[in-house]
C-alpha atoms as a PDB file:
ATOM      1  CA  UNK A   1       7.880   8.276   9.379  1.00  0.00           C
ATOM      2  CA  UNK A   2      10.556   5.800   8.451  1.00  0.00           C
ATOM      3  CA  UNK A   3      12.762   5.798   5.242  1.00  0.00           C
ATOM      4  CA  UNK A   4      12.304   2.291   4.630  1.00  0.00           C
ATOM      5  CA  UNK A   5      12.274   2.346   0.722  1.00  0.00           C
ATOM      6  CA  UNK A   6      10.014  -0.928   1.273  1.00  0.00           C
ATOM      7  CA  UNK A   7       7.054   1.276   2.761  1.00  0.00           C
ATOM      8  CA  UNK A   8       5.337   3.431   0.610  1.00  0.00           C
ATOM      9  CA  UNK A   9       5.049   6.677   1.184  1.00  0.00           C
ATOM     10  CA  UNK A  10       2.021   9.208   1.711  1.00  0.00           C
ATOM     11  CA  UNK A  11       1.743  11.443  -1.963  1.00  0.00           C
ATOM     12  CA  UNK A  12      -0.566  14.001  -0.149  1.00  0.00           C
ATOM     13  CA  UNK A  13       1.283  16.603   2.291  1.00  0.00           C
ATOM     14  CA  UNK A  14      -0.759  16.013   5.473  1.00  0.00           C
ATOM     15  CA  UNK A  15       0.467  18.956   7.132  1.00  0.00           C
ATOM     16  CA  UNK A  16      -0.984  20.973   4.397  1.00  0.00           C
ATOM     17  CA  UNK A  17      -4.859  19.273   4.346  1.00  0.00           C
ATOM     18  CA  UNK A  18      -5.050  19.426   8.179  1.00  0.00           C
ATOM     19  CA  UNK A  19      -3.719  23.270   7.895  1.00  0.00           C
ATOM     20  CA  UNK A  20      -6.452  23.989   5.240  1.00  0.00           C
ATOM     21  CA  UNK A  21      -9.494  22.441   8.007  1.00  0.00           C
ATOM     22  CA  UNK A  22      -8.293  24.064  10.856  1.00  0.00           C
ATOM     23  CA  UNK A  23      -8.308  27.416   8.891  1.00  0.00           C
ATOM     24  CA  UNK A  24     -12.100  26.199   7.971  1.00  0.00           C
ATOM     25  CA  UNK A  25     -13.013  25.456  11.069  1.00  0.00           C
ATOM     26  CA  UNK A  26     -11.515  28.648  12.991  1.00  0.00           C
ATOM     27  CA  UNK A  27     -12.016  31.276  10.593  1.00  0.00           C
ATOM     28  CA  UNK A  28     -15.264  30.003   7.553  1.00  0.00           C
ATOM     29  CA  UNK A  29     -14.714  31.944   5.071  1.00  0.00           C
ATOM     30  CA  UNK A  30     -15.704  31.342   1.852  1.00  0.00           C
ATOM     31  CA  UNK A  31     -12.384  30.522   0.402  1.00  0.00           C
ATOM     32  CA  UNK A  32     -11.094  28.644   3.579  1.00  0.00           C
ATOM     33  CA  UNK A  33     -14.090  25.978   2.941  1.00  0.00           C
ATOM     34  CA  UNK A  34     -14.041  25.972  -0.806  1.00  0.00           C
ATOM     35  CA  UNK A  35      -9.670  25.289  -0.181  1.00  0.00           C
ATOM     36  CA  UNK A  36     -10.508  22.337   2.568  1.00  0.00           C
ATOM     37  CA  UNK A  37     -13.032  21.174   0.032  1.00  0.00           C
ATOM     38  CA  UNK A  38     -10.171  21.257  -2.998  1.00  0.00           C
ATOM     39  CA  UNK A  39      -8.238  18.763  -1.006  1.00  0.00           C
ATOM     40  CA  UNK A  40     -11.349  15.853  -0.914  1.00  0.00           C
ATOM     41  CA  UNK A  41     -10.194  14.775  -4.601  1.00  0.00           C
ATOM     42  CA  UNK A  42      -6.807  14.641  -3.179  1.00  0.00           C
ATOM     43  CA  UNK A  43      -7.622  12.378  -0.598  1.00  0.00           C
ATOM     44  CA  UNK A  44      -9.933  10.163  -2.468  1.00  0.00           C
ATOM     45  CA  UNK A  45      -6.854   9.482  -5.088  1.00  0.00           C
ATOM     46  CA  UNK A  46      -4.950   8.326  -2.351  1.00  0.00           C
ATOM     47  CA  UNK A  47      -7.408   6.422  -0.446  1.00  0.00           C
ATOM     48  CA  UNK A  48      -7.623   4.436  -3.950  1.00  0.00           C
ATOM     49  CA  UNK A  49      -3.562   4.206  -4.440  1.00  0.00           C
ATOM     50  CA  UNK A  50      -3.415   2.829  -0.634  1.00  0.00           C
ATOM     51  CA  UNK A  51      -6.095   0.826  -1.256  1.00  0.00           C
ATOM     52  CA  UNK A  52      -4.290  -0.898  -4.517  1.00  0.00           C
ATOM     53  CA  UNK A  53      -1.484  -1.231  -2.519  1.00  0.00           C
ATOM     54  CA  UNK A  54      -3.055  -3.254   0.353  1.00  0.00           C
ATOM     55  CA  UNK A  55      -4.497  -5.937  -2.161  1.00  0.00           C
ATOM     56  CA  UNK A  56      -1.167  -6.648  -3.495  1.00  0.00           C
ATOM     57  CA  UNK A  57       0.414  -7.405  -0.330  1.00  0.00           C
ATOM     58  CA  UNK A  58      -2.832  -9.197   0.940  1.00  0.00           C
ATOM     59  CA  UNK A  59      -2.804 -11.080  -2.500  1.00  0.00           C
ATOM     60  CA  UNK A  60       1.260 -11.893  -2.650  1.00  0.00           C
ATOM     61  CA  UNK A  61       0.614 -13.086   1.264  1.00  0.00           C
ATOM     62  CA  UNK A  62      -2.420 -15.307   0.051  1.00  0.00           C
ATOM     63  CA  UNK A  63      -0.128 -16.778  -2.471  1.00  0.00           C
ATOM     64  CA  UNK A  64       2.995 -17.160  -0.270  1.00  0.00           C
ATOM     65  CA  UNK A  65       0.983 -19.059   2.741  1.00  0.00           C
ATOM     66  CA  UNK A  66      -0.578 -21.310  -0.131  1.00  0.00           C
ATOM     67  CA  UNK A  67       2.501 -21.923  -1.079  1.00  0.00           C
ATOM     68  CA  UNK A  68       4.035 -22.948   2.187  1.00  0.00           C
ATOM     69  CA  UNK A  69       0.681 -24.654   2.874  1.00  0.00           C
ATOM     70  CA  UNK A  70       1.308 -26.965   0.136  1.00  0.00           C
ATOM     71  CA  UNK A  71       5.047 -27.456   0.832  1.00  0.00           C
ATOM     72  CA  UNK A  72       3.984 -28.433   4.200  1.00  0.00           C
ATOM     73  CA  UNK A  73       1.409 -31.465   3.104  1.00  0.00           C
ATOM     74  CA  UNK A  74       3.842 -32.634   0.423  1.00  0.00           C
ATOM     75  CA  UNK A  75       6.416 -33.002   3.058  1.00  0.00           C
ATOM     76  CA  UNK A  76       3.421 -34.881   5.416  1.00  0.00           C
ATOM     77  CA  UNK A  77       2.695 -36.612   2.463  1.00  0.00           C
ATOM     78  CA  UNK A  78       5.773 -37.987   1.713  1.00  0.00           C
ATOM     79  CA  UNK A  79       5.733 -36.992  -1.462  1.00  0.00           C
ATOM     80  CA  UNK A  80       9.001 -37.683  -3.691  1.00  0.00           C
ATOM     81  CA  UNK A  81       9.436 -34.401  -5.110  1.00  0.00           C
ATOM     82  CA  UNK A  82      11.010 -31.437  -3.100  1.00  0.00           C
ATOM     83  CA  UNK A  83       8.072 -29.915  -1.220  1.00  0.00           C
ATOM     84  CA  UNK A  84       9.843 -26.911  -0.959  1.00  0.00           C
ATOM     85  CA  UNK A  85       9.134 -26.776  -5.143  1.00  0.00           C
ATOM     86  CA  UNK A  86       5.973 -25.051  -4.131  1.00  0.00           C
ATOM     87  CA  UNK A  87       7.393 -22.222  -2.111  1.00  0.00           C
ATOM     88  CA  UNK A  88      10.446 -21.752  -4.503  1.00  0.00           C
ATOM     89  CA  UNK A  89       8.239 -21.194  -7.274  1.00  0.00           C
ATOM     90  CA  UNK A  90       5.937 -19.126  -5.714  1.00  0.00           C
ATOM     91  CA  UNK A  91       8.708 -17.006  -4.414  1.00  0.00           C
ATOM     92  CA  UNK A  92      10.140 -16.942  -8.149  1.00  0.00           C
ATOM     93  CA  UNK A  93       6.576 -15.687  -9.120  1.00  0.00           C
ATOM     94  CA  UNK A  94       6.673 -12.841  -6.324  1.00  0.00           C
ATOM     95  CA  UNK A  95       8.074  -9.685  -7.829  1.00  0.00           C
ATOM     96  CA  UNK A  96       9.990  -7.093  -5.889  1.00  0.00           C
ATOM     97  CA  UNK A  97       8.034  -4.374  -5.498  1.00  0.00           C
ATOM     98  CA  UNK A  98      10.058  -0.938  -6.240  1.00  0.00           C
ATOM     99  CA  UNK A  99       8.414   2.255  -5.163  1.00  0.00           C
ATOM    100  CA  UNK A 100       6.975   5.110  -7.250  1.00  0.00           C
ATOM    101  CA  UNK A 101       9.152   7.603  -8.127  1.00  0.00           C
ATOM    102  CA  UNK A 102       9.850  10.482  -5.480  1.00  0.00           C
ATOM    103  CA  UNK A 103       7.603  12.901  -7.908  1.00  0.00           C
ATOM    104  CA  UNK A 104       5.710  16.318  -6.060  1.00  0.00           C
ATOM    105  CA  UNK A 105       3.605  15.890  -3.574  1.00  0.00           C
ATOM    106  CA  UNK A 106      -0.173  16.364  -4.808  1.00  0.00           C
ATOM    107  CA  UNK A 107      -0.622  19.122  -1.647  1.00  0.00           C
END
């Protein structure tokens, strides 16, 4: 894992969900499956955040490339203004994203 502070991080401990389904799967007991099974909510939540997460960037890329795409057909255009208008306000637009705070883990 890296520590760019760009690149969200994972807020369920891996290590621990894979430990509680190979303790399933080697020894079923009834509290090894029911603890495997606590973690499903877990991973739903952060299939959800992730999934949040990927729209933004695929929606601030959509805007970005429409931006450039327009900058690009002023400038074919010939069009008086500063094509690159469209790209510097659609970069102004684009907020910095800043990552959640480093709270516990969920597991």
């Amino acid at each position: 894992m890296t520590n760019d502070p760009r690149i969200p991080r994972p807020t369920v401990d891996q290590e621990a969900v894979l430990t509680h389904l190979h303790a399933a799967h080697r020894g079923p007991t009834p509290q090894s499956i029911w603890t495997a099974i606590a973690d499903i909510p877990i991973l739903l939540t952060e299939i959800g955040r992730l999934a949040q997460l990927l729209s933004r960037a695929r929606w601030d890329f959509a805007n970005l490339l429409a931006a450039a795409r327009a900058a690009v057909a002023a400038d074919h255009d010939g069009e008086p203004d500063d094509a690159l208008g469209y790209l510097r306000d659609a970069v102004a637009e684009h907020t910095t994203w800043t990552p959640p705070d480093d709270g516990e883990q969920a597991r």
